[in-house]
C-alpha atoms as a PDB file:
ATOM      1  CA  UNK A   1       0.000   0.000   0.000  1.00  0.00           C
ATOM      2  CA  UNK A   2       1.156   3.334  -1.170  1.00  0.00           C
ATOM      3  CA  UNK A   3       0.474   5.749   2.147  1.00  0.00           C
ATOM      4  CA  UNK A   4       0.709   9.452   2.238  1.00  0.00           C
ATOM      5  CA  UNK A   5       0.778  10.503   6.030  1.00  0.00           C
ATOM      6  CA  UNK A   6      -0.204  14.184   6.675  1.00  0.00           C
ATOM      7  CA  UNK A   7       0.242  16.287   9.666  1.00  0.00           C
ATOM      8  CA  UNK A   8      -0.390  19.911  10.420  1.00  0.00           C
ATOM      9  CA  UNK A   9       1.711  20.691  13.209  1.00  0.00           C
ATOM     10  CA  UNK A  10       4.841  20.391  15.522  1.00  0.00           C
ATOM     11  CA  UNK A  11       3.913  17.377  17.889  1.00  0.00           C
ATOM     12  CA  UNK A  12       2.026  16.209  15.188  1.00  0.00           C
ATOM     13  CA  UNK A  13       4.770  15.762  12.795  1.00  0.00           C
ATOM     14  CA  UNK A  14       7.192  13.761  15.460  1.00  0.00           C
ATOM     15  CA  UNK A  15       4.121  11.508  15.708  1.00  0.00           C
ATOM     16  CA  UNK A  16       4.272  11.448  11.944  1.00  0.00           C
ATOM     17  CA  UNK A  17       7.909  10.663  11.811  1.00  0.00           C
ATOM     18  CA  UNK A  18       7.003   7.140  13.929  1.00  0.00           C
ATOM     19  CA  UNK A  19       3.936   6.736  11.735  1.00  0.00           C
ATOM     20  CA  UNK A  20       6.543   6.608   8.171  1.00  0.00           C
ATOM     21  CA  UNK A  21       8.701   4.564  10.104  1.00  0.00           C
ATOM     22  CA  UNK A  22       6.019   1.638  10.408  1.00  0.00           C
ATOM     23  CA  UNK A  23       5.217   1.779   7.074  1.00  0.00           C
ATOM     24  CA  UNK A  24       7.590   1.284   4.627  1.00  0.00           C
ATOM     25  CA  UNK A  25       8.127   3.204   1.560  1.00  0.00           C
ATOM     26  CA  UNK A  26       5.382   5.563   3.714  1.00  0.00           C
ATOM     27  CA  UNK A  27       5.994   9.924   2.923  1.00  0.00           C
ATOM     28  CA  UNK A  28       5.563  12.936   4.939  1.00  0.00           C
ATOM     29  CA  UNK A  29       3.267  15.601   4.050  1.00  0.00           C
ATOM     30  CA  UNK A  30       3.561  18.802   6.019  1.00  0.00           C
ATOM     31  CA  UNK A  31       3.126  23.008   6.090  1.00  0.00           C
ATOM     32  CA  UNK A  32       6.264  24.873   4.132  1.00  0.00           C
ATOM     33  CA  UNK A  33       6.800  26.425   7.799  1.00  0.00           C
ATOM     34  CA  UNK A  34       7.157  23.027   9.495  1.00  0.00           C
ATOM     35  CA  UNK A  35      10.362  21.957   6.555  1.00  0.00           C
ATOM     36  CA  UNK A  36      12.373  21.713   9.545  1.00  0.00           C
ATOM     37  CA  UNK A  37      10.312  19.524  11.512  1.00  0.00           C
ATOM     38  CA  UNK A  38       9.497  16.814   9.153  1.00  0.00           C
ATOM     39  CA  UNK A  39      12.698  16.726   7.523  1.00  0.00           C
ATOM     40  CA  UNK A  40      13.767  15.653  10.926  1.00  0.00           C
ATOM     41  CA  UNK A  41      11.036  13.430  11.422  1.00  0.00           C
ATOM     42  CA  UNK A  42      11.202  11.573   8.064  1.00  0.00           C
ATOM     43  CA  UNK A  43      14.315  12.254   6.203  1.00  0.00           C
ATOM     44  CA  UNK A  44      14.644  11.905   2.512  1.00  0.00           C
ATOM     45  CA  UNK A  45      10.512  11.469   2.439  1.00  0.00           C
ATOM     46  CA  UNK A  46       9.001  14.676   3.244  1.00  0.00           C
ATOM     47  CA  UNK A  47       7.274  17.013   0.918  1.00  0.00           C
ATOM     48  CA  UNK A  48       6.266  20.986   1.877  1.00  0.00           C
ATOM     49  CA  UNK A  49       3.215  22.524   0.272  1.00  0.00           C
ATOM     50  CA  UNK A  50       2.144  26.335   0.946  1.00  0.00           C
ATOM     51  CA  UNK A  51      -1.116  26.856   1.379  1.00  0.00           C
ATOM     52  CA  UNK A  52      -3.621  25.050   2.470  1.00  0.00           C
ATOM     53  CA  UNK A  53      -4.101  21.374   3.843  1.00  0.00           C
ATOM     54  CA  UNK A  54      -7.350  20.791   1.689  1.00  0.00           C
ATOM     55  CA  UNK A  55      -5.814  21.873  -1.080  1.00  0.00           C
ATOM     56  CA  UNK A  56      -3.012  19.196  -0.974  1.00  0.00           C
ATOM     57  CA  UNK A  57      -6.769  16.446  -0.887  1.00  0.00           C
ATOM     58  CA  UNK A  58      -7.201  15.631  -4.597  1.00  0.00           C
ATOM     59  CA  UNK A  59      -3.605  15.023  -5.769  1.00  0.00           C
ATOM     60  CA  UNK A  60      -3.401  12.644  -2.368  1.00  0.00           C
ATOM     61  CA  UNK A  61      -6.395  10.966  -3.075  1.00  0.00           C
ATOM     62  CA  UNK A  62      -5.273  10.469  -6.972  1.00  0.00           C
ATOM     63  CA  UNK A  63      -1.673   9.128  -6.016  1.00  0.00           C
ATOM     64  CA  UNK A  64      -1.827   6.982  -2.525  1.00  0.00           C
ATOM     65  CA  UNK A  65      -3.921   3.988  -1.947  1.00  0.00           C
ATOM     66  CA  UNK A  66      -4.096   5.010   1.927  1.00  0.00           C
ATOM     67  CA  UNK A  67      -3.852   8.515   3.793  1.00  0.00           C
ATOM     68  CA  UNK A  68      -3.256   8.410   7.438  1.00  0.00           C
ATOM     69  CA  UNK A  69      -3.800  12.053   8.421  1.00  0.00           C
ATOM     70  CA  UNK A  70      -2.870  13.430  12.489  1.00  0.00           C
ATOM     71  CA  UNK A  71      -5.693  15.686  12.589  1.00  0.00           C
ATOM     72  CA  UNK A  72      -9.043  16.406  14.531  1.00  0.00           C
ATOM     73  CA  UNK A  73     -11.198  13.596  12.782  1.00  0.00           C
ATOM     74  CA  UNK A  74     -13.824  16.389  12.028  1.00  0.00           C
ATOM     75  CA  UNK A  75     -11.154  18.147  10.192  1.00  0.00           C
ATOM     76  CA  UNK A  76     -10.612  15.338   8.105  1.00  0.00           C
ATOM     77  CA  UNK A  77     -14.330  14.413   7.503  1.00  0.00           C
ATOM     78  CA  UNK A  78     -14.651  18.239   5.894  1.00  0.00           C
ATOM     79  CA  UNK A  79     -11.420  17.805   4.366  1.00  0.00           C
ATOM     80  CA  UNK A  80     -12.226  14.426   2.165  1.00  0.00           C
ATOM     81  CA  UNK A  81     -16.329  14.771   1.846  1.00  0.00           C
ATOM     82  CA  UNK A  82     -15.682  16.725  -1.323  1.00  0.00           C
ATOM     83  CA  UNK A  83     -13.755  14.518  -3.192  1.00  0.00           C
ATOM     84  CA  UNK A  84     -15.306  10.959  -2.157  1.00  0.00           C
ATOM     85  CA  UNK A  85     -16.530   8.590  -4.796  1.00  0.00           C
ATOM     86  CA  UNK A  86     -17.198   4.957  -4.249  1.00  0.00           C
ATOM     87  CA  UNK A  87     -15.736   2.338  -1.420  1.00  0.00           C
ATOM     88  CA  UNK A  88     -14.218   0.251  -4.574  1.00  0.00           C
ATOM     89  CA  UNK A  89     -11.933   3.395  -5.619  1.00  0.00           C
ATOM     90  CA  UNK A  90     -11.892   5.580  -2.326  1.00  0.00           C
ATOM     91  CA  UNK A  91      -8.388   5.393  -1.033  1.00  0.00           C
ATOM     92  CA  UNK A  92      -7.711   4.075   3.003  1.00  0.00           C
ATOM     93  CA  UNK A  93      -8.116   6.939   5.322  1.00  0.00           C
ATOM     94  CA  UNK A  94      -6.837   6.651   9.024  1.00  0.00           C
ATOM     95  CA  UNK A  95      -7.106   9.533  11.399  1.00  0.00           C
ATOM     96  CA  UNK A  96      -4.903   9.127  14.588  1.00  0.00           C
ATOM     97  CA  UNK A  97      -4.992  11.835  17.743  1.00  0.00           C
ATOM     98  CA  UNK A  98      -2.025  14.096  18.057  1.00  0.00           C
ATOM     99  CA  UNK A  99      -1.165  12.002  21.335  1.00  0.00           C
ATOM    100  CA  UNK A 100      -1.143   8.776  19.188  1.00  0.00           C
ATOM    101  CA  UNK A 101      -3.836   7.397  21.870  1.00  0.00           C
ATOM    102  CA  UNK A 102      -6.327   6.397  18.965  1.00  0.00           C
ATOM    103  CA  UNK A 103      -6.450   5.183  15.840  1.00  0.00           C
ATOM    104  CA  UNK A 104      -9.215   5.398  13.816  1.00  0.00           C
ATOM    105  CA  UNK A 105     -10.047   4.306  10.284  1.00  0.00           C
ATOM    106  CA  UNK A 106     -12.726   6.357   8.670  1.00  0.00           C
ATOM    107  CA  UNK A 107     -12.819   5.051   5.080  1.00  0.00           C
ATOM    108  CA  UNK A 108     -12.668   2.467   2.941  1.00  0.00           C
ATOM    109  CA  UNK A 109     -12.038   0.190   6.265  1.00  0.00           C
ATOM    110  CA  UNK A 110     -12.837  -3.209   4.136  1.00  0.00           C
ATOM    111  CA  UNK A 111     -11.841  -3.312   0.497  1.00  0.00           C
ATOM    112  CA  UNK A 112      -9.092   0.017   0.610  1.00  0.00           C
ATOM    113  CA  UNK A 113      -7.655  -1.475   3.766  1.00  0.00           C
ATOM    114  CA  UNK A 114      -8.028   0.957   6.203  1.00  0.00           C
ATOM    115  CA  UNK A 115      -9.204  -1.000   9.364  1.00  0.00           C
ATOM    116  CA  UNK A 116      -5.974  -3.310   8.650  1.00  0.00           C
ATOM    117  CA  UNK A 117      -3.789  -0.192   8.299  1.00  0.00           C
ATOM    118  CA  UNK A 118      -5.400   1.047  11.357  1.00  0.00           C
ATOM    119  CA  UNK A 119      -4.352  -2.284  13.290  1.00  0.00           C
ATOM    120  CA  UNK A 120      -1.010  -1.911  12.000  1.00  0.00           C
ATOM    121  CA  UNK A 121      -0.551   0.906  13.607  1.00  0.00           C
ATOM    122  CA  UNK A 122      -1.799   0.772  16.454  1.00  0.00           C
ATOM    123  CA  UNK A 123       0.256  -2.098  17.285  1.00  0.00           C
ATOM    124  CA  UNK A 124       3.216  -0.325  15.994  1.00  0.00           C
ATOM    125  CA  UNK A 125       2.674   2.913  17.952  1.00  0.00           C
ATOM    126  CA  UNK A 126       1.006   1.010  21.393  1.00  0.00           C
ATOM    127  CA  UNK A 127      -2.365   2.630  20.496  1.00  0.00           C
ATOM    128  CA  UNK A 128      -6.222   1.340  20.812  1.00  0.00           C
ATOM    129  CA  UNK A 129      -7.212   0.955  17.547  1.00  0.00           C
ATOM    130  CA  UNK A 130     -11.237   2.130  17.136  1.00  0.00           C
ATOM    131  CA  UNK A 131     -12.727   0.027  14.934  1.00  0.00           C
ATOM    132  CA  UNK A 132     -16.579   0.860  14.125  1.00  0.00           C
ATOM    133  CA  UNK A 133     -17.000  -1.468  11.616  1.00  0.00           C
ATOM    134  CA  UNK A 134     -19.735  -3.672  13.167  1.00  0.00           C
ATOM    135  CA  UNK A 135     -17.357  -7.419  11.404  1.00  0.00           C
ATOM    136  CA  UNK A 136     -14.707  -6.549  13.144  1.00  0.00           C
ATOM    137  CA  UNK A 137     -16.241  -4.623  16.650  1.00  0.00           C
ATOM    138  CA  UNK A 138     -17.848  -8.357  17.255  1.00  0.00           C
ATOM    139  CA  UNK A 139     -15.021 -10.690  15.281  1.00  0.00           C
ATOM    140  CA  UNK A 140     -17.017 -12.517  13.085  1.00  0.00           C
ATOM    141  CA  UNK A 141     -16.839 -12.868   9.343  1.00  0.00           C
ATOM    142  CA  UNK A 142     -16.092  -9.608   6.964  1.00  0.00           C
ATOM    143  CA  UNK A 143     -17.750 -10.860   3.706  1.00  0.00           C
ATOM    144  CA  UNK A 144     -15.698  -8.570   2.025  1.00  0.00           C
ATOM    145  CA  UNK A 145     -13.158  -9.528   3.257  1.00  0.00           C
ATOM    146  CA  UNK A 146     -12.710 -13.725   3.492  1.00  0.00           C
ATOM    147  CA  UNK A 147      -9.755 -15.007   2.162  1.00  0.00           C
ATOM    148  CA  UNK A 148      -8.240 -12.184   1.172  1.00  0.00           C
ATOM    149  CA  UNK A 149      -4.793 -12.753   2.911  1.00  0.00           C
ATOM    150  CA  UNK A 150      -4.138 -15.936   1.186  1.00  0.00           C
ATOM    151  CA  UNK A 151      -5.085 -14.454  -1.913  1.00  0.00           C
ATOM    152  CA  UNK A 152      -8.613 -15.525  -2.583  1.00  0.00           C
ATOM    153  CA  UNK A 153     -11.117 -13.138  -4.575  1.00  0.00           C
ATOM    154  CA  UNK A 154     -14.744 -12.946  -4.722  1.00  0.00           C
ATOM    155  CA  UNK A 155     -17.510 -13.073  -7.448  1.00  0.00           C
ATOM    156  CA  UNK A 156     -20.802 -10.787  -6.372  1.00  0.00           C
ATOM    157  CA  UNK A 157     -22.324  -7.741  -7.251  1.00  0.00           C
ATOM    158  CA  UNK A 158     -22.487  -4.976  -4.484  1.00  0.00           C
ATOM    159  CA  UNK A 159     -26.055  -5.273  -3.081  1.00  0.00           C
ATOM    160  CA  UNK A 160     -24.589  -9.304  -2.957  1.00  0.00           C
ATOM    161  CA  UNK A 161     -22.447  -8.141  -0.658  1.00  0.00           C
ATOM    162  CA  UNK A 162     -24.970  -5.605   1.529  1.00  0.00           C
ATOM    163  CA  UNK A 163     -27.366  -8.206   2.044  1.00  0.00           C
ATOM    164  CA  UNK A 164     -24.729 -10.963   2.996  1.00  0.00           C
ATOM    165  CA  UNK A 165     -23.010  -8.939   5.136  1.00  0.00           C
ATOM    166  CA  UNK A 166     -26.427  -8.288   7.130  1.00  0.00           C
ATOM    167  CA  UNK A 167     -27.049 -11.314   7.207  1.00  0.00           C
ATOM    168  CA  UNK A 168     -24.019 -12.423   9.176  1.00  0.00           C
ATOM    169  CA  UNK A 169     -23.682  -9.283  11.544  1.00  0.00           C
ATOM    170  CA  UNK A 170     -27.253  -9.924  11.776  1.00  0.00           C
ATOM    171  CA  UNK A 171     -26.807 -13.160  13.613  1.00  0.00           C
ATOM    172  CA  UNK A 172     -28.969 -14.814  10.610  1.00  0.00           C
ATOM    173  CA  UNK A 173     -28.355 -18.554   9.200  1.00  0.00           C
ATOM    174  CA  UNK A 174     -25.377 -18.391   6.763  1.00  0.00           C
ATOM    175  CA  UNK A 175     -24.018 -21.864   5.224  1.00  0.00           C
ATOM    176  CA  UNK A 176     -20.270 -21.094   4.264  1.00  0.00           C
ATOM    177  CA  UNK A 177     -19.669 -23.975   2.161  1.00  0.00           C
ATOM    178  CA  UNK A 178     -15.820 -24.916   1.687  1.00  0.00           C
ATOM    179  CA  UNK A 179     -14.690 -27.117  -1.468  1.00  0.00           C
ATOM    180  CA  UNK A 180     -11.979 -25.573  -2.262  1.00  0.00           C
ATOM    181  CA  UNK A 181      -8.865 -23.688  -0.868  1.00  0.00           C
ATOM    182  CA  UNK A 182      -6.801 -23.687   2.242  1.00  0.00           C
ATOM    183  CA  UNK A 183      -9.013 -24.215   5.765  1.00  0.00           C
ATOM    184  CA  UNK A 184      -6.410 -21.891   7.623  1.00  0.00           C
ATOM    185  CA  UNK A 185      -8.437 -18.523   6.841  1.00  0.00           C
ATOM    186  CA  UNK A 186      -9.885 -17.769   9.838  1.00  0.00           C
ATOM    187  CA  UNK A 187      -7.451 -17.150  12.312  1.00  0.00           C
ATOM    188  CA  UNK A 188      -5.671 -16.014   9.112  1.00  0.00           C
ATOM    189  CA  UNK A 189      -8.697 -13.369   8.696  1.00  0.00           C
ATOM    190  CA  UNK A 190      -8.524  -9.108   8.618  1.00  0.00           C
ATOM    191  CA  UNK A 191      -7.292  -7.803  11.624  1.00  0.00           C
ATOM    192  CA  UNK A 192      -7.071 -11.123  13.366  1.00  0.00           C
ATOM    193  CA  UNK A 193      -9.433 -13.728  15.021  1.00  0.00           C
ATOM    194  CA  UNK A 194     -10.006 -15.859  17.949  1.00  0.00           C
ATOM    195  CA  UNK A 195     -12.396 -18.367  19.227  1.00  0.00           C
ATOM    196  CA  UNK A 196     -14.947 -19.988  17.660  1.00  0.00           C
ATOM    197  CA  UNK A 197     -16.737 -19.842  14.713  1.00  0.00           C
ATOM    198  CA  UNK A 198     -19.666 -17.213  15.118  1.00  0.00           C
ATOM    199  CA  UNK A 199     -22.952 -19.385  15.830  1.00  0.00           C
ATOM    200  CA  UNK A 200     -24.672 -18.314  13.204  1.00  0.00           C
ATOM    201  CA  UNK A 201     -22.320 -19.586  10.509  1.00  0.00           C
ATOM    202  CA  UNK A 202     -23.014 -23.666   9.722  1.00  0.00           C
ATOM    203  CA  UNK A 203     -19.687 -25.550   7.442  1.00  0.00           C
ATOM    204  CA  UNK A 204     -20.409 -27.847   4.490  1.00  0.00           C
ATOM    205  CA  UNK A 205     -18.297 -29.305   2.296  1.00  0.00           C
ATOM    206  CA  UNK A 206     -20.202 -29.630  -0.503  1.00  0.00           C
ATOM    207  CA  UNK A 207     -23.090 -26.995  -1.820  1.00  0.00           C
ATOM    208  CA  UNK A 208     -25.268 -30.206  -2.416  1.00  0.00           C
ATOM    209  CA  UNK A 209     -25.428 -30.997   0.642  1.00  0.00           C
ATOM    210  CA  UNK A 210     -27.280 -27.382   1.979  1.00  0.00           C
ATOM    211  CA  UNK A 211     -30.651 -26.918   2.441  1.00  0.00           C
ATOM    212  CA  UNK A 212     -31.177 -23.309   0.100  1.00  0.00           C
ATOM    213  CA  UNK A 213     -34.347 -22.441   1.865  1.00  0.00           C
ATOM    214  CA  UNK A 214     -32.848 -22.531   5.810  1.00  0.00           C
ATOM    215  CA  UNK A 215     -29.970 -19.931   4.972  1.00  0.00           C
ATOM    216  CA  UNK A 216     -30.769 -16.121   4.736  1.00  0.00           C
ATOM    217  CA  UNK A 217     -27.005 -16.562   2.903  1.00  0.00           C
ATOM    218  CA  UNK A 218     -24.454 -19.052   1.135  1.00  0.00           C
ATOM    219  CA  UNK A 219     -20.779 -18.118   1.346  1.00  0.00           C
ATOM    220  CA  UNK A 220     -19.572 -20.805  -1.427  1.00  0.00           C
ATOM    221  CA  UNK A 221     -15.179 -20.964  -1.820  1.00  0.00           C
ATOM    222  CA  UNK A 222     -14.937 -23.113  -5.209  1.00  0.00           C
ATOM    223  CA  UNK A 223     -13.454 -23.833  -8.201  1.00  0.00           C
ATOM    224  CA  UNK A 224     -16.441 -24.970 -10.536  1.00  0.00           C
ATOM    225  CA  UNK A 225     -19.708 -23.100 -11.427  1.00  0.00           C
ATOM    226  CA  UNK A 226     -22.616 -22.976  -9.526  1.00  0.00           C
ATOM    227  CA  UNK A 227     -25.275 -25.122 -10.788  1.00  0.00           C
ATOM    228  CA  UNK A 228     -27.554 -22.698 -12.738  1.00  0.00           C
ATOM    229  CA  UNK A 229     -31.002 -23.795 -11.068  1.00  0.00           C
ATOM    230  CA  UNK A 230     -29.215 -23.601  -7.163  1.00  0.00           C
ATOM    231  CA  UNK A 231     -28.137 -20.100  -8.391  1.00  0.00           C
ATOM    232  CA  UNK A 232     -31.269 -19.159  -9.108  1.00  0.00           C
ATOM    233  CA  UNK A 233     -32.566 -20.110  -6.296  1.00  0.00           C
ATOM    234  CA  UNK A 234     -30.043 -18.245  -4.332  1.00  0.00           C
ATOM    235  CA  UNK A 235     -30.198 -15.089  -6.276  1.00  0.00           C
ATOM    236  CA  UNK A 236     -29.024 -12.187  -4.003  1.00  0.00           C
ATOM    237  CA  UNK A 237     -27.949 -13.495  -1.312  1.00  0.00           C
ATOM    238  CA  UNK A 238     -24.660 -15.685  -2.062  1.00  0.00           C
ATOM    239  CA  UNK A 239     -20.956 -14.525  -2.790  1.00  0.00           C
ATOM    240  CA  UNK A 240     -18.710 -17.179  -4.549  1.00  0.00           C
ATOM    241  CA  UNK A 241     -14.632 -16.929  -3.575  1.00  0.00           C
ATOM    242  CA  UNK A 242     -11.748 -18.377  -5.840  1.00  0.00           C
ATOM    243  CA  UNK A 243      -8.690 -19.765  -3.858  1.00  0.00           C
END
């Protein structure tokens, strides 16, 4: 992930430093009158602008595929709200206090990676990271989200997604039916699990073997096509994921 961090003044920019440090290949953004400061804080990766911090907001958002900004978060939510498109091509935003007590991601938290950035950190700098989204506030499955650190993708639309996601924060039947792929992904899953299997979730081996009509959802990880007349049946509310 290419990460801009951005900081608006003194203390904020020796937090910064430590932020660029934990994130390789990571660069400074700072005021002209604060050259000093970051060059000190992040050597060879800091870049002045005059002006204005909202001004610097479109080229960031065009260049890095995360911003991790040490400002007030309501700064940042006037800062961004102009230029915000879509969660598929919205870069990562992370807002962290200037005491490096919190760390909060406020966008893109699933697919641009912000709620793992956010974890990163906060491990990295000994802070509480604040995560709001409700997958990961109660540790059960992101459906965005399964498989992706050993690589696995997914097949849905986005109101697939919606509705499957509800269903499982929902505490709603969902089969997750695994044919396919390694069986390691869920202590391997975003920002970390432990215990059990949420109750809600039943395992199958074999998508034949479900009962369509007890599951508000189907999570299917496969190799072969669904059946066309079980995908009709399921229409809306199942997500396919290729190992």
């Amino acid at each position: 992930m290419k990460v801009a961090v951005v900081s608006i003044t003194k203390h904020g920019i020796a937090l910064a430093g430590k932020v660029v440090a934990a994130l390789p290949g990571a660069q400074l953004f700072c005021p002209e009158k604060f050259r000093a400061e970051g060059e000190t804080a992040a050597p060879g990766v800091t870049h002045c602008y005059e002006g204005k911090v909202g001004d610097q907001v479109p080229a960031l958002f065009a260049a890095f595929d995360g911003i991790v900004a040490i400002v007030s978060l309501g700064a940042v939510v006037r800062l961004i709200a102009p230029h915000l498109k879509s969660k598929e091509v919205d870069p990562a935003v992370v807002v962290i206090d200037e005491a490096g007590k919190f760390v909060i991601p406020m966008l893109s938290g699933h697919l641009g990676g912000a709620n793992a950035l956010a974890g990163h950190l906060a491990t990295a700098l000994g802070a509480q990271a604040v995560l709001t989204t409700a997958s990961d506030a109660r540790e059960t499955i992101g459906v965005d989200l399964l498989g992706r650190e050993l690589g696995w993708r997914f097949e849905a639309t986005h109101d697939e997604i919606v509705r499957c996601s509800a269903a499982m924060v929902n505490d709603e039947p969902v089969a997750l039916v695994q044919e396919a792929g390694s069986r390691d992904w869920w202590p391997n899953h975003a920002n970390g699990r432990k215990g059990p299997l949420p109750a809600n979730v039943t395992l199958f081996e074999r998508l034949e073997a479900v009962d369509l009509d007890r599951f508000a959802a189907v999570l299917w990880i496969a190799e072969r096509e669904m059946p066309a007349a079980m995908a009709a049946h399921l229409a809306g509310r199942w997500v396919v994921y290729r190992p």
